[in-house]
Protein backbone atom coordinates (compact mmCIF):
# COMPACT_ATOMS: atom_id res chain seq x y z
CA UNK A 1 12.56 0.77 -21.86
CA UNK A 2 15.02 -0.55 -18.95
CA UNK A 3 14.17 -3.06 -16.60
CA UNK A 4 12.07 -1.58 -13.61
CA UNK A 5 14.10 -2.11 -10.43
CA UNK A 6 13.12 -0.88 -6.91
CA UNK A 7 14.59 2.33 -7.25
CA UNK A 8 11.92 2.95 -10.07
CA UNK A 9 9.09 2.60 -7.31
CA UNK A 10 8.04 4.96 -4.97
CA UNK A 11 5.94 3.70 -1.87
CA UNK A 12 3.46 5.80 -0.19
CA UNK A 13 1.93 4.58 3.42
CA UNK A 14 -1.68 6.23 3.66
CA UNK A 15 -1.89 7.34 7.01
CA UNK A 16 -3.97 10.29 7.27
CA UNK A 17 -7.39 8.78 8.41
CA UNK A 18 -8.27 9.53 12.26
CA UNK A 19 -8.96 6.02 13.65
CA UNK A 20 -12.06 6.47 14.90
CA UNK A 21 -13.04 3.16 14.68
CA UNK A 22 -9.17 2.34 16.36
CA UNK A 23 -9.14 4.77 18.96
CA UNK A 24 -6.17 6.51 18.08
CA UNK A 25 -4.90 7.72 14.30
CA UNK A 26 -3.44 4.39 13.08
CA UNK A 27 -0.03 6.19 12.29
CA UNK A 28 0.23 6.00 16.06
CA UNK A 29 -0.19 2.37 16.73
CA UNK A 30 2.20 -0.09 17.61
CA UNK A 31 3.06 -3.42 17.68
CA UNK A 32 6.21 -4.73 19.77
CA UNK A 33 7.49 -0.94 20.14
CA UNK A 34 7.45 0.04 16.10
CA UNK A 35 4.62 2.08 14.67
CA UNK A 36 2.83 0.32 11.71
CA UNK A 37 4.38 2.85 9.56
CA UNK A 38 7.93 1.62 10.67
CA UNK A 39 7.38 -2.25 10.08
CA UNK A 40 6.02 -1.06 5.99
CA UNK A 41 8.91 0.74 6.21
CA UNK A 42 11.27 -1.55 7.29
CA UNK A 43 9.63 -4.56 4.84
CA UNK A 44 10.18 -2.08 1.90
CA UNK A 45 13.79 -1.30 2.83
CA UNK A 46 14.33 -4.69 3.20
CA UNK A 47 12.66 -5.11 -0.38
CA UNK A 48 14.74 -2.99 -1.75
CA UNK A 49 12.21 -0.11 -2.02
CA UNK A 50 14.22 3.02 -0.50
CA UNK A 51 11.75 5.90 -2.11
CA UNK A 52 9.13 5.89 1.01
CA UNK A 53 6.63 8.87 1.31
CA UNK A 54 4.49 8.47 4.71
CA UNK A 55 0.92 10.27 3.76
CA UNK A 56 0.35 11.56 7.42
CA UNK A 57 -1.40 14.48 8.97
CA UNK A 58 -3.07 15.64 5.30
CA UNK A 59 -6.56 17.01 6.03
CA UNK A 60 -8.06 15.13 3.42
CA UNK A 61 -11.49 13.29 3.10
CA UNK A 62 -10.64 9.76 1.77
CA UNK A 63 -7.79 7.14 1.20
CA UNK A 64 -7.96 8.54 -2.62
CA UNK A 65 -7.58 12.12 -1.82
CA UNK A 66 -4.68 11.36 0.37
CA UNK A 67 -3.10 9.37 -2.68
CA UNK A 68 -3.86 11.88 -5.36
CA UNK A 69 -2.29 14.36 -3.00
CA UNK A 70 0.78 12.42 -2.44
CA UNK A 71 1.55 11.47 -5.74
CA UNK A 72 0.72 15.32 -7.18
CA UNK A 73 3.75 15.93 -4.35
CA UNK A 74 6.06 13.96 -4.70
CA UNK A 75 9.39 15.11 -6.16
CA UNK A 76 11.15 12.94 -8.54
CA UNK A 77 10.07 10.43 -11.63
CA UNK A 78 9.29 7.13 -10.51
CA UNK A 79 7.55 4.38 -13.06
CA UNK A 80 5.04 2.74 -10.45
CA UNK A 81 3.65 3.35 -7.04
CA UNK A 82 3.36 0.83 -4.11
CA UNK A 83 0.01 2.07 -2.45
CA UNK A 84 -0.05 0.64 1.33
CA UNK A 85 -2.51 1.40 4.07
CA UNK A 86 -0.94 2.13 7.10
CA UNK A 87 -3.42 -0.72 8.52
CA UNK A 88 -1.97 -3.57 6.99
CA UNK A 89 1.41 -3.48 8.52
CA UNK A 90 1.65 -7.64 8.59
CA UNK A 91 2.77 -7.93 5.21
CA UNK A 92 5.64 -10.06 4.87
CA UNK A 93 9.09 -9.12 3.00
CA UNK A 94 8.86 -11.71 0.45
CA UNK A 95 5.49 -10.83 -0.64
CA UNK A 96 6.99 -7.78 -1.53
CA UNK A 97 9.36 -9.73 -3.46
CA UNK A 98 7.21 -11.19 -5.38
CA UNK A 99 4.78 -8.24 -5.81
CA UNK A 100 8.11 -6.19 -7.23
CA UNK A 101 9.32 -9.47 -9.74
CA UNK A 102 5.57 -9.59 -10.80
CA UNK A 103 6.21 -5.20 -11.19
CA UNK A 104 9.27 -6.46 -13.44
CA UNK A 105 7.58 -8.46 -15.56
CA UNK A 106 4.50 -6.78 -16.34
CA UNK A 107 5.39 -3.00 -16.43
CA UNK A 108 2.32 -1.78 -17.80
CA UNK A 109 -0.32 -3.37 -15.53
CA UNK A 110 -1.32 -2.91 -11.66
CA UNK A 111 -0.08 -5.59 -9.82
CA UNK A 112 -2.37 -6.92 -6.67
CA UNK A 113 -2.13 -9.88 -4.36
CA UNK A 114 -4.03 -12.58 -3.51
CA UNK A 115 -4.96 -14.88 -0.53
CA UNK A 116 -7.13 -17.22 -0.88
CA UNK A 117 -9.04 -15.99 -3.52
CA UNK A 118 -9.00 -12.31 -1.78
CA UNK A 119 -7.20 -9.51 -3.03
CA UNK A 120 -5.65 -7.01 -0.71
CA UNK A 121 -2.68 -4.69 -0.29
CA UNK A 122 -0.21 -3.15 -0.87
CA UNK A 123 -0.37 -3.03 -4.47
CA UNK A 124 1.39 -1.49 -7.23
CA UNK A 125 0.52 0.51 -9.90
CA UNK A 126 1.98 2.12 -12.90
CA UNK A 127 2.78 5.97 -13.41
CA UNK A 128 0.45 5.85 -16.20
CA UNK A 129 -2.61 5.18 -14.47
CA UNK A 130 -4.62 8.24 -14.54
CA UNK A 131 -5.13 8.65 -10.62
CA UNK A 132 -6.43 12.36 -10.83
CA UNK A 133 -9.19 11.57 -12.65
CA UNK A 134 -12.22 13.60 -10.84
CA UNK A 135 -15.17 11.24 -11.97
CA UNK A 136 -13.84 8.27 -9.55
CA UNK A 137 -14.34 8.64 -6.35
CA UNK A 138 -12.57 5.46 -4.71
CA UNK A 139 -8.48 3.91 -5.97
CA UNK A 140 -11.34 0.50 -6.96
CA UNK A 141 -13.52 2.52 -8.98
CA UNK A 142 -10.05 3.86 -10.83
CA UNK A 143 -8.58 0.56 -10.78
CA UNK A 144 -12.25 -1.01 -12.28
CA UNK A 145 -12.24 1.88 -15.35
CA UNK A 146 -8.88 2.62 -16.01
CA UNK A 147 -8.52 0.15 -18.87
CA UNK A 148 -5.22 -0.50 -17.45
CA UNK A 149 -4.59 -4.47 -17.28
CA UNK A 150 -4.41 -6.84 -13.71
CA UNK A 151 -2.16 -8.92 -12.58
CA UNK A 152 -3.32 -10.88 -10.11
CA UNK A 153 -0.63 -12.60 -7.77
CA UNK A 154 -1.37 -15.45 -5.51
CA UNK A 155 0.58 -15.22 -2.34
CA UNK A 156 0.79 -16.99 1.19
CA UNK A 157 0.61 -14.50 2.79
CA UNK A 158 -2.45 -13.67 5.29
CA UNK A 159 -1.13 -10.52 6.34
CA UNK A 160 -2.43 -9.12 3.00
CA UNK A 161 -6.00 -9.63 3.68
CA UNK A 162 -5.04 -8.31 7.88
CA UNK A 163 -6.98 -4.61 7.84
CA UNK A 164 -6.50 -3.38 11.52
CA UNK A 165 -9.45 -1.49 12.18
CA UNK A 166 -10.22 -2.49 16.24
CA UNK A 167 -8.51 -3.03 18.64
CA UNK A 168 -10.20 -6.35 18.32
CA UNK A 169 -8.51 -6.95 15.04
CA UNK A 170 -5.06 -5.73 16.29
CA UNK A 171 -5.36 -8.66 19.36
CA UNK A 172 -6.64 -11.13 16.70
CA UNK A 173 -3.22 -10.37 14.25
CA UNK A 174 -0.98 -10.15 17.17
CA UNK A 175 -2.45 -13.02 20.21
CA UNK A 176 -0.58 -10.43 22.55
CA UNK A 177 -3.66 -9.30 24.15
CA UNK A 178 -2.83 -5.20 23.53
């Protein structure tokens, strides 16, 4: 098998929930004049990570049924998936990094990062994690059963663990009072 390398991952930004809790769909907000979706985008690209599928506008009933869609769409082989909620856009560029190297090292298992001693996204998984499963009905309760092996990556990163839900929560991540 060859070395994985970025061009073997394919990220997909779920972003088809409604923000009702937000006020607005979530694909729509912004921070300093870039939609969430364009600072993943731009940390990926930065990463290295140039296969991007935004899950937007799917009429769909959960974060998992936007995934399975997506990845049942998507055109192309790719070895792993980067799975990133649209509301955690504060990830930093070099947790990617080290997500990715982690990726590169241990093909065969999903890769997610800690804070603190709390996991939370984006992570990565491998092609050969059976997502379309119908007995699961949440990516945890997949992740939980698959009998697919964790790695579990300790990062400084707080942005991991930043779920922008409110308003609230987008004031508390930002101090700019939007």
């Amino acid at each position: 098998m060859k070395n994985l390398t970025p061009s073997d991952i394919c990220a997909i930004i779920l972003a088809s929930g409604k923000g009702t809790r937000f006020g607005i769909p979530k694909s729509e907000a912004m921070v300093d004049g870039l939609l969430f979706s364009q600072m993943i985008s731009r940390s990926l690209l930065e990463t290295g990570i140039r296969n991007i599928v935004l899950a937007k506008d799917l009429e769909t009933s959960s974060m998992l049924e936007s995934l399975r869609r997506s990845i049942a769409d998507i055109k192309g082989v790719f070895s792993h998936y980067l799975i990133w909620p649209v509301d955690h856009p504060f990830v930093h560029g070099s947790t990617l990094d080290i997500l990715v190297e982690s990726a590169v090292q241990n093909p065969d298992c999903i890769i997610k990062p800690e804070y603190l001693g709390r996991r939370g996204h984006p992570i990565i998984i491998p092609r050969n994690l059976d997502i379309q499963n119908p007995v699961y009905e949440t990516l945890r309760e997949i992740l939980r059963h698959s009998g697919v092996g964790s790695v579990i990556v300790a990062v400084d990163d707080p942005g991991i663990m930043q779920n922008v839900n409110t308003l609230e929560d987008l004031n508390r991540f930002t101090d700019k009072g939007y």
